[in-house]
Protein backbone atom coordinates (compact mmCIF):
# COMPACT_ATOMS: atom_id res chain seq x y z
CA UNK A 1 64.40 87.76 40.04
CA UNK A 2 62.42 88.97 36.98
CA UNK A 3 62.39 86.79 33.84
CA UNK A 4 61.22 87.64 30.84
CA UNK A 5 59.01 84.06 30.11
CA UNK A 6 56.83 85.12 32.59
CA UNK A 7 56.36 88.63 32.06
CA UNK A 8 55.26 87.66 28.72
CA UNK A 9 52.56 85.48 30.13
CA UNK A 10 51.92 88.39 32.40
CA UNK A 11 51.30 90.83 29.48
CA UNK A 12 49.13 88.01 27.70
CA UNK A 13 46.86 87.21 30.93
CA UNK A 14 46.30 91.08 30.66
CA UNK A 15 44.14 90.47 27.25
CA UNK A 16 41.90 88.05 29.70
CA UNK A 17 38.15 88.44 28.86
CA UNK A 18 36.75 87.19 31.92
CA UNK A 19 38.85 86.77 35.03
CA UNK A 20 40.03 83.46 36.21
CA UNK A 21 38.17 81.01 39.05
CA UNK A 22 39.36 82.67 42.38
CA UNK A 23 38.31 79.84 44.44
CA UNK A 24 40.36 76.68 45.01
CA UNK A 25 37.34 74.68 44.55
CA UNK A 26 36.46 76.50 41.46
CA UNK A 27 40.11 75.83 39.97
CA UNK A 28 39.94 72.37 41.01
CA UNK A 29 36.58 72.28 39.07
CA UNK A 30 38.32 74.00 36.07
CA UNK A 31 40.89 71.90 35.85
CA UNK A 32 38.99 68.70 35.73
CA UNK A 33 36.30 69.81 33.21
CA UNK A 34 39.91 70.47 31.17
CA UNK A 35 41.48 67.12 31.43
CA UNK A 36 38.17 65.06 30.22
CA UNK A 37 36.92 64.59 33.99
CA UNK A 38 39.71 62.70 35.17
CA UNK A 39 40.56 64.04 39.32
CA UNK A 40 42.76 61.26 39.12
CA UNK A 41 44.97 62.88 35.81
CA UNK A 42 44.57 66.27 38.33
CA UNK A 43 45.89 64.65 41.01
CA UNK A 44 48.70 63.67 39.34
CA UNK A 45 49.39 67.54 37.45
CA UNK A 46 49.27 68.89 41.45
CA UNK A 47 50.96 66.05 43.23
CA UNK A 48 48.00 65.34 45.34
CA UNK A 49 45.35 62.35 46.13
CA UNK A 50 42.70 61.53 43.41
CA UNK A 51 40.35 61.69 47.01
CA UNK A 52 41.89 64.84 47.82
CA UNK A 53 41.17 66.44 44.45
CA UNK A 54 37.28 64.96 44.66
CA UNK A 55 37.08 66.66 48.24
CA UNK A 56 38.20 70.02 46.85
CA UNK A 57 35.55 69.77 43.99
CA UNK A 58 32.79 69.07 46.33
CA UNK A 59 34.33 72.23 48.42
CA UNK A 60 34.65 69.70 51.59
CA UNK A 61 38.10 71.53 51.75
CA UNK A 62 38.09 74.96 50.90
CA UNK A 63 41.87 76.35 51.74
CA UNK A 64 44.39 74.48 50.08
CA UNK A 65 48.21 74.65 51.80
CA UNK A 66 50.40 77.74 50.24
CA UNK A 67 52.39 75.16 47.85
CA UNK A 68 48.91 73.75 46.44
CA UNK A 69 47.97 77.06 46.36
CA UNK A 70 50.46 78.30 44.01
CA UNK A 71 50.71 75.28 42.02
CA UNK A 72 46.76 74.82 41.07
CA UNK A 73 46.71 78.53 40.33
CA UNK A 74 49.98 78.39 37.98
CA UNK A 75 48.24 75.64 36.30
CA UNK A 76 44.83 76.93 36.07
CA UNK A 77 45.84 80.22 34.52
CA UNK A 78 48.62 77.98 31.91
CA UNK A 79 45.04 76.54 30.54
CA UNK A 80 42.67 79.78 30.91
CA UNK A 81 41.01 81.19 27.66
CA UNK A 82 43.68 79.78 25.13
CA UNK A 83 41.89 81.30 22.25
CA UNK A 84 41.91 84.84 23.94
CA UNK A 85 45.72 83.84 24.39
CA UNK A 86 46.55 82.99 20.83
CA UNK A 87 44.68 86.38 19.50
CA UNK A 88 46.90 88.67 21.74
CA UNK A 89 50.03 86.77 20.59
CA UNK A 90 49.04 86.46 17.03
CA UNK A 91 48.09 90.58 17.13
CA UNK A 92 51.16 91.06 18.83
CA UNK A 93 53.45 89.51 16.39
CA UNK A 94 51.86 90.83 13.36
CA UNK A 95 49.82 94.38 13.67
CA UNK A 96 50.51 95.58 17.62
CA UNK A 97 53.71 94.82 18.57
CA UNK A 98 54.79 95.22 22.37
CA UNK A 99 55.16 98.01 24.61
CA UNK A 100 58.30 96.67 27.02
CA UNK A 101 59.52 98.95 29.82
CA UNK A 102 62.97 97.53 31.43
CA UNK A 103 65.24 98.41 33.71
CA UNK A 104 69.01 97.28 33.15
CA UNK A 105 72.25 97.29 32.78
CA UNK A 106 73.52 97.18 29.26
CA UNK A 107 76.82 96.17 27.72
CA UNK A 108 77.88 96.45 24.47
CA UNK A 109 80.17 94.82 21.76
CA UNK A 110 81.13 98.03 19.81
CA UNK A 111 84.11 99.34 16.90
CA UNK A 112 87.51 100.39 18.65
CA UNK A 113 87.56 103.47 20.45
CA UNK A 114 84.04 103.78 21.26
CA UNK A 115 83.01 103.06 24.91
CA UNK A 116 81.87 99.12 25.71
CA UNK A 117 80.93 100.22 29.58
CA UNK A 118 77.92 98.62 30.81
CA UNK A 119 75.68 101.31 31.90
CA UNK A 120 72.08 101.27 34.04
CA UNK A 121 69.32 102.62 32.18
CA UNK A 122 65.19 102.68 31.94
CA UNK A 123 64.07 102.30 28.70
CA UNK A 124 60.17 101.73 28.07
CA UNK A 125 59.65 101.18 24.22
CA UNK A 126 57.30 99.92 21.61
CA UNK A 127 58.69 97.10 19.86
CA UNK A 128 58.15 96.46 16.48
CA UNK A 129 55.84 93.46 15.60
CA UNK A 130 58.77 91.28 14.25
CA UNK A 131 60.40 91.42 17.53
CA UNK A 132 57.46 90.54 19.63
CA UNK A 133 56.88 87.64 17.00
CA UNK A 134 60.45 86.25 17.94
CA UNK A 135 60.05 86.70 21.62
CA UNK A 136 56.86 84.55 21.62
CA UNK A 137 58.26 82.18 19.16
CA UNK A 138 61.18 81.35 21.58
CA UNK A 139 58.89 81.08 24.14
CA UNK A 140 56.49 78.90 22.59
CA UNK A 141 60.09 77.22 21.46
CA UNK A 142 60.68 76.31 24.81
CA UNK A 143 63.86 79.13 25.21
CA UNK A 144 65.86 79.15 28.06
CA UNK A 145 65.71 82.85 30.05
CA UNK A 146 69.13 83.47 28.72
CA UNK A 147 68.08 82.86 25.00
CA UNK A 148 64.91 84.90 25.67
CA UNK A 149 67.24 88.01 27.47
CA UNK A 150 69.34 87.13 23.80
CA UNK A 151 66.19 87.73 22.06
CA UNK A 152 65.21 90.91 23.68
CA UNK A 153 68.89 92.78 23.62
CA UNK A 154 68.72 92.16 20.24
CA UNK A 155 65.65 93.92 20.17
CA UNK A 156 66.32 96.59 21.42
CA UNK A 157 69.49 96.50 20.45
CA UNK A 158 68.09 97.32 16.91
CA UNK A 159 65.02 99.49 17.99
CA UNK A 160 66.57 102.13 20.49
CA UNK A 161 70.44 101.64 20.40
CA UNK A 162 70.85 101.36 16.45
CA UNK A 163 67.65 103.00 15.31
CA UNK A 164 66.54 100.63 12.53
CA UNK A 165 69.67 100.64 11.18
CA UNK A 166 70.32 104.45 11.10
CA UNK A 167 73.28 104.31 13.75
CA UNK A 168 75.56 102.43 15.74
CA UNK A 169 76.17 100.14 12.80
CA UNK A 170 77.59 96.71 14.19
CA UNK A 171 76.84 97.28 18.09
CA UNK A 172 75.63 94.40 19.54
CA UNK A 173 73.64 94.67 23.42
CA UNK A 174 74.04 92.42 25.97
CA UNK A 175 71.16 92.90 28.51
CA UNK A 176 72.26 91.77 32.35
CA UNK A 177 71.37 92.88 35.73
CA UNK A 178 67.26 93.14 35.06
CA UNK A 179 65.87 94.98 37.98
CA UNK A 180 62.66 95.41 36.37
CA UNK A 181 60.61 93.85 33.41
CA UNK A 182 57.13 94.59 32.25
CA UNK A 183 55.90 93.76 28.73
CA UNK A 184 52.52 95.30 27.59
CA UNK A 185 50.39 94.19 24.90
């Protein structure tokens, strides 16, 4: 299933200067230069052996299992250039805005004796800089996926269905069935 928290870090990984450590010695490395040199505050992040984590950074092992895997490079790229990170947000939510292409079905909450069917559509659309300011401060917020779908009908709720204002006065979007989700900054 596609959620929108981590297509966000998706689109924000794509404003990476220099690509992250490929290796699973190299991310163990990383990952203990971030938390002060400590294998045994590592070992505790990934659920592993303070011995286990000093083995990988001395590449005695070299392929960790697919779980360890996964885990070590989810946290390795949650900690990866942070600075780049905050630049691409901050430009997002006040010059840039976001490009988001979606593909959904779309209800509405509109005045009698208009249609309120849910209907499939692809919309790809560049939203605003306020908008992409309140999807990252939800995120940042800790949102749940349904505030952050919230968030995002409302967006384009106002962008493409209402037109700034300029239509549709009082429709409100309800954004379910996401097939596909891709935010770009």
């Amino acid at each position: 299933m596609v959620t929108i928290a981590e297509e966000l870090d998706k689109a924000v990984r794509g404003a990476f200067t220099r690509p992250a450590p490929k290796s699973a010695g190299a991310q163990m490395r990383y990952l203990v230069r971030q938390h002060r040199r400590s294998t045994r505050r590592v070992a505790e992040l990934l659920g592993i052996t303070q011995r286990t984590v000093e083995r990988y950074v001395k590449d005695q092992i070299k392929n960790p299992r697919p779980q360890l895997a996964e885990r070590l490079e989810r946290e390795v790229l949650a900690r990866w250039q942070p600075q780049v990170r905050a630049r691409a947000r901050q430009a997002a939510a006040t010059t840039a805005g976001i490009m988001i292409d979606a593909r959904a079905r779309f209800g509405y909450t509109a005045a009698p004796g208009s249609t309120d069917d849910a209907r499939l559509r692809h919309l790809t659309l560049a939203l605003p800089p306020q908008h992409a300011a309140r999807l990252f401060q939800a995120q940042e917020a800790g949102a749940t996926e349904d505030q952050l779908r919230r968030v995002a009908a409302e967006a384009l709720g106002e962008v493409y269905f209402r037109d700034n204002g300029r239509r549709a006065h009082g429709l409100e979007v309800e954004l379910t069935d996401l097939e596909h989700l891709q935010f770009e900054l």
